[in-house]
Protein backbone atom coordinates (compact mmCIF):
# COMPACT_ATOMS: atom_id res chain seq x y z
CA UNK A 1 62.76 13.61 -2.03
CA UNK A 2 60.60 10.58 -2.82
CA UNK A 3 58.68 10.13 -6.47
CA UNK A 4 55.58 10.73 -6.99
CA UNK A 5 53.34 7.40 -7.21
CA UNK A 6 52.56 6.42 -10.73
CA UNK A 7 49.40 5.63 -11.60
CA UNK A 8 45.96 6.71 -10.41
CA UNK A 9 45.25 7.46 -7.18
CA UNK A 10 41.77 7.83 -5.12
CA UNK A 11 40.93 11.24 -4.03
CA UNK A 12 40.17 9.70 -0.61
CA UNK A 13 42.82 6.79 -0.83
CA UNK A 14 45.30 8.13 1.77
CA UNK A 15 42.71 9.00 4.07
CA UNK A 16 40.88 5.11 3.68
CA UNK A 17 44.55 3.93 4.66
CA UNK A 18 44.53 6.22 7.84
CA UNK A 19 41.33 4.38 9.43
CA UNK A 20 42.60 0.41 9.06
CA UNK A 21 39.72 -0.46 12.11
CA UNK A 22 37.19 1.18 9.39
CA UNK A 23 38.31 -1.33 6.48
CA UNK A 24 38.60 -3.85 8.93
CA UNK A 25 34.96 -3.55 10.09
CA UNK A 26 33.67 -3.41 6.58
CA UNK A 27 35.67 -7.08 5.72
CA UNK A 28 34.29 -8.45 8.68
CA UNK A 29 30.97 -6.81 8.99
CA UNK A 30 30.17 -6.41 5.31
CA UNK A 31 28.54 -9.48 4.47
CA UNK A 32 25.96 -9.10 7.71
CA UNK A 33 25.14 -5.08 6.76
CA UNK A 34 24.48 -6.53 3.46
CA UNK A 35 22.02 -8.44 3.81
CA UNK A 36 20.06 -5.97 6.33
CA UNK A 37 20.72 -3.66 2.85
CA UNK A 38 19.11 -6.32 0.88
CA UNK A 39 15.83 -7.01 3.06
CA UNK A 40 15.55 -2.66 2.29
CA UNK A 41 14.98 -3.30 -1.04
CA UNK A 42 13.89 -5.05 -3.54
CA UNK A 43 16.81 -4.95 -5.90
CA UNK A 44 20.06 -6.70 -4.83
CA UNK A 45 22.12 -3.64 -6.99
CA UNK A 46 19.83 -1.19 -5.04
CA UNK A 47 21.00 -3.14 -1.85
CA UNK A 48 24.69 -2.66 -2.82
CA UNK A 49 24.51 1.10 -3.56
CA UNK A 50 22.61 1.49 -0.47
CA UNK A 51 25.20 0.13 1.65
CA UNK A 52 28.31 2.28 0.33
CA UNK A 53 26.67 5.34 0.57
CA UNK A 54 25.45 4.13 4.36
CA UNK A 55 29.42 3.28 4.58
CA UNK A 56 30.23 6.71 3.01
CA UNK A 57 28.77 8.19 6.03
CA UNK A 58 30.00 6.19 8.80
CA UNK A 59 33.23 6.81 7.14
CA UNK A 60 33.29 10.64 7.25
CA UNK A 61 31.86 9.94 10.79
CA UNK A 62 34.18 7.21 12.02
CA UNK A 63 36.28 9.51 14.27
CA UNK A 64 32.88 10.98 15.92
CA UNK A 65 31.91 7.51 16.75
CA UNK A 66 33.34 6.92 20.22
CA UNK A 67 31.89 3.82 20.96
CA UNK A 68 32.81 1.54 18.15
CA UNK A 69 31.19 -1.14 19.43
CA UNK A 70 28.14 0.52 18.09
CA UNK A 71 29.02 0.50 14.99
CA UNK A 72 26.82 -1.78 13.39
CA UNK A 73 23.86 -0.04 15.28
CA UNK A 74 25.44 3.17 13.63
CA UNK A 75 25.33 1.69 9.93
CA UNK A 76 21.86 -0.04 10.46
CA UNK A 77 20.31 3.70 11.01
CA UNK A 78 22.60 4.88 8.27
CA UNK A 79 21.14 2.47 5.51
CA UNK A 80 17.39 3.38 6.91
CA UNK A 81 17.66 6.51 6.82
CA UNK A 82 19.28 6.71 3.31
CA UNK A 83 16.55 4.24 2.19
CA UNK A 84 14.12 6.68 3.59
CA UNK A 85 15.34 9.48 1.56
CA UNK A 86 15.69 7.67 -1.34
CA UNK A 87 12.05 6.77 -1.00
CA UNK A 88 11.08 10.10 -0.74
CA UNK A 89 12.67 11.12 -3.60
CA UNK A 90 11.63 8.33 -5.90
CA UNK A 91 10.31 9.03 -9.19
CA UNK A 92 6.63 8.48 -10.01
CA UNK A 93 5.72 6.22 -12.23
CA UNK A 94 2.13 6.99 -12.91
CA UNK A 95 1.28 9.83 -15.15
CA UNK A 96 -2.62 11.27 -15.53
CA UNK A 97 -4.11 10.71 -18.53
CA UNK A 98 -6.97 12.19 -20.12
CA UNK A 99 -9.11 8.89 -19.99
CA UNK A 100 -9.46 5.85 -18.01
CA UNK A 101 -8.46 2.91 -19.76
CA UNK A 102 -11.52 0.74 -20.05
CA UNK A 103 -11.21 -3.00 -18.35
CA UNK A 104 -10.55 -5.34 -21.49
CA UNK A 105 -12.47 -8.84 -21.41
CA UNK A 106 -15.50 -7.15 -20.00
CA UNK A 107 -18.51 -7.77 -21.76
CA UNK A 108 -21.19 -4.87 -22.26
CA UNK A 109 -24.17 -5.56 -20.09
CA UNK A 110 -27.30 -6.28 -22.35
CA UNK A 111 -29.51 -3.79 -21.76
CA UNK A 112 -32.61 -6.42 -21.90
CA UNK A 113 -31.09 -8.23 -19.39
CA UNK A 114 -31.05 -5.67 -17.00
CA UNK A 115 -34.62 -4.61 -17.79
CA UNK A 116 -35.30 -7.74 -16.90
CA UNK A 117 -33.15 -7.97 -13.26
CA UNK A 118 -34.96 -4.67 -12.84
CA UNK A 119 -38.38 -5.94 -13.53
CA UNK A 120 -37.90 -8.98 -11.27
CA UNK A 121 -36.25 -6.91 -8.43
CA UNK A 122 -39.34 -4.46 -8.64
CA UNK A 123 -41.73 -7.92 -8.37
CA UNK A 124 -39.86 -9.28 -5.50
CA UNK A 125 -40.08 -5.69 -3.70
CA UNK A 126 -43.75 -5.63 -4.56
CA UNK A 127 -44.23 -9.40 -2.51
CA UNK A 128 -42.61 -8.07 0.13
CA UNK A 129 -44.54 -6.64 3.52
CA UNK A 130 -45.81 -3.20 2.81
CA UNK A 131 -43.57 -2.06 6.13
CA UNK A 132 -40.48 -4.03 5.35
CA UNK A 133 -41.12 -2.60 1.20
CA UNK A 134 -41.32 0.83 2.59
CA UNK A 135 -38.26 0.63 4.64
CA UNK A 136 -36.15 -1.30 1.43
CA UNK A 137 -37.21 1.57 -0.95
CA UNK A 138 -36.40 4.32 1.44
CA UNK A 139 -32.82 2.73 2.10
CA UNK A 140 -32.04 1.48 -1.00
CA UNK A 141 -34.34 2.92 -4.06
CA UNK A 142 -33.92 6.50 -2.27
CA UNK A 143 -30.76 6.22 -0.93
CA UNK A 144 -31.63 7.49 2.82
CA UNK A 145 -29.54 6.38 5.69
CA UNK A 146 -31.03 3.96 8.28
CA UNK A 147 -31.42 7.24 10.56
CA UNK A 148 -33.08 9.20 7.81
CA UNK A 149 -35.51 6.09 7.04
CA UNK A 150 -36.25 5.40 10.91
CA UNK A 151 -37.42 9.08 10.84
CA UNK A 152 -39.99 9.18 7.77
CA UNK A 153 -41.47 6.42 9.11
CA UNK A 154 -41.02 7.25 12.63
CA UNK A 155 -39.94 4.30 14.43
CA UNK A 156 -36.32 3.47 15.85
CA UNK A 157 -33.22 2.81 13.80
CA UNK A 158 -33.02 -0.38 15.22
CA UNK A 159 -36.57 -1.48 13.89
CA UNK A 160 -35.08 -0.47 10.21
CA UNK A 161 -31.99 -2.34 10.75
CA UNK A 162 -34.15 -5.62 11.43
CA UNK A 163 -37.38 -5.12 9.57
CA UNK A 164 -34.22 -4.15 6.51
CA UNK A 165 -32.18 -7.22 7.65
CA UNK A 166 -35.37 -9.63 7.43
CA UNK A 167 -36.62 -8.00 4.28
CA UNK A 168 -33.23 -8.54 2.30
CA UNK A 169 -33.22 -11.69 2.80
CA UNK A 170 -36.75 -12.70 1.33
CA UNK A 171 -35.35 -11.23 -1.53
CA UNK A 172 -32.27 -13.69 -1.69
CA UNK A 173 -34.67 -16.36 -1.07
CA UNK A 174 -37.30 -15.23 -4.14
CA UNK A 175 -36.69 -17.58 -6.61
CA UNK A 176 -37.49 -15.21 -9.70
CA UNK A 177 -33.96 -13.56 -8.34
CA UNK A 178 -32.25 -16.88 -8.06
CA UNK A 179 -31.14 -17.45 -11.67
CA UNK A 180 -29.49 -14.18 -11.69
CA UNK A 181 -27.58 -14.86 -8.85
């Protein structure tokens, strides 16, 4: 009767000895399945677990695999899919909160200035064409679609989409709106 062995042994130590082509592969494919690992994630630890659990299973598959020339196509589906179900499973990192945080380093908009915009964007309206002013204030000021506005006024939406076009830019050109530009 032989001794026992001293010290530790692996649960699945024996078995790991019983598949030499498996260790074999992994010394002399490792470093490749690796770095397919790595470009998987962002972490080079995450990259390492990754590929021994992908290894795990081609492992407790290796006598299933009958062509092991394969096998690197085997381990390559092995780490994607793991990396897929560890993405599903990932852990959310945003939590709702009860307010929005507010931007920082924005400054309040002066409420005189904006009368002001407002009082030059009205002027500028007020030069324009009374066609082309009824078409901007329908679109814009009233918020109806180019359909909607081609309707009240009964010509095509293709006659708003011009007479708009035209109209929008006499306004870029006005030069009470240039300084706020």
């Amino acid at each position: 009767m032989t001794p026992p062995p001293s010290g530790p042994v692996c649960a699945g130590a024996s078995q790991y000895a019983s598949y030499p082509t498996f260790s074999s592969y992994v010394r002399a494919r490792g470093p490749v399945l690796l770095r397919t690992a790595r470009s998987l994630t962002a972490n080079p630890c995450d990259a390492e677990d990754l590929l021994q659990t992908a290894l795990a299973k081609t492992f407790v598959a290796w006598e299933r695999i009958e062509d092991h020339r394969a096998l690197d196509g085997y381990v390559r589906r092995a780490l994607l899919n793991t990396r897929t179900s560890q993405w599903r499973k990932r852990k959310v990192d945003e939590f709702a909160c009860e307010e929005l945080p507010e931007p920082s380093g924005l400054p309040e908009p002066d409420l005189a200035e904006r009368q002001v915009l407002h009082d030059a964007m009205w002027r500028a309206v007020l030069k324009l064409p009374e066609r082309q002013r009824q078409m901007v204030v329908l679109r814009y000021y009233e918020d109806l679609s180019e359909a909607q506005t081609a309707e009240v006024l009964g010509v095509s939406v293709g006659t708003v989409k011009s007479a708009v076009s035209r109209a929008l830019g006499k306004l870029r050109e006005d030069p009470e709106l240039t300084p706020v530009r």
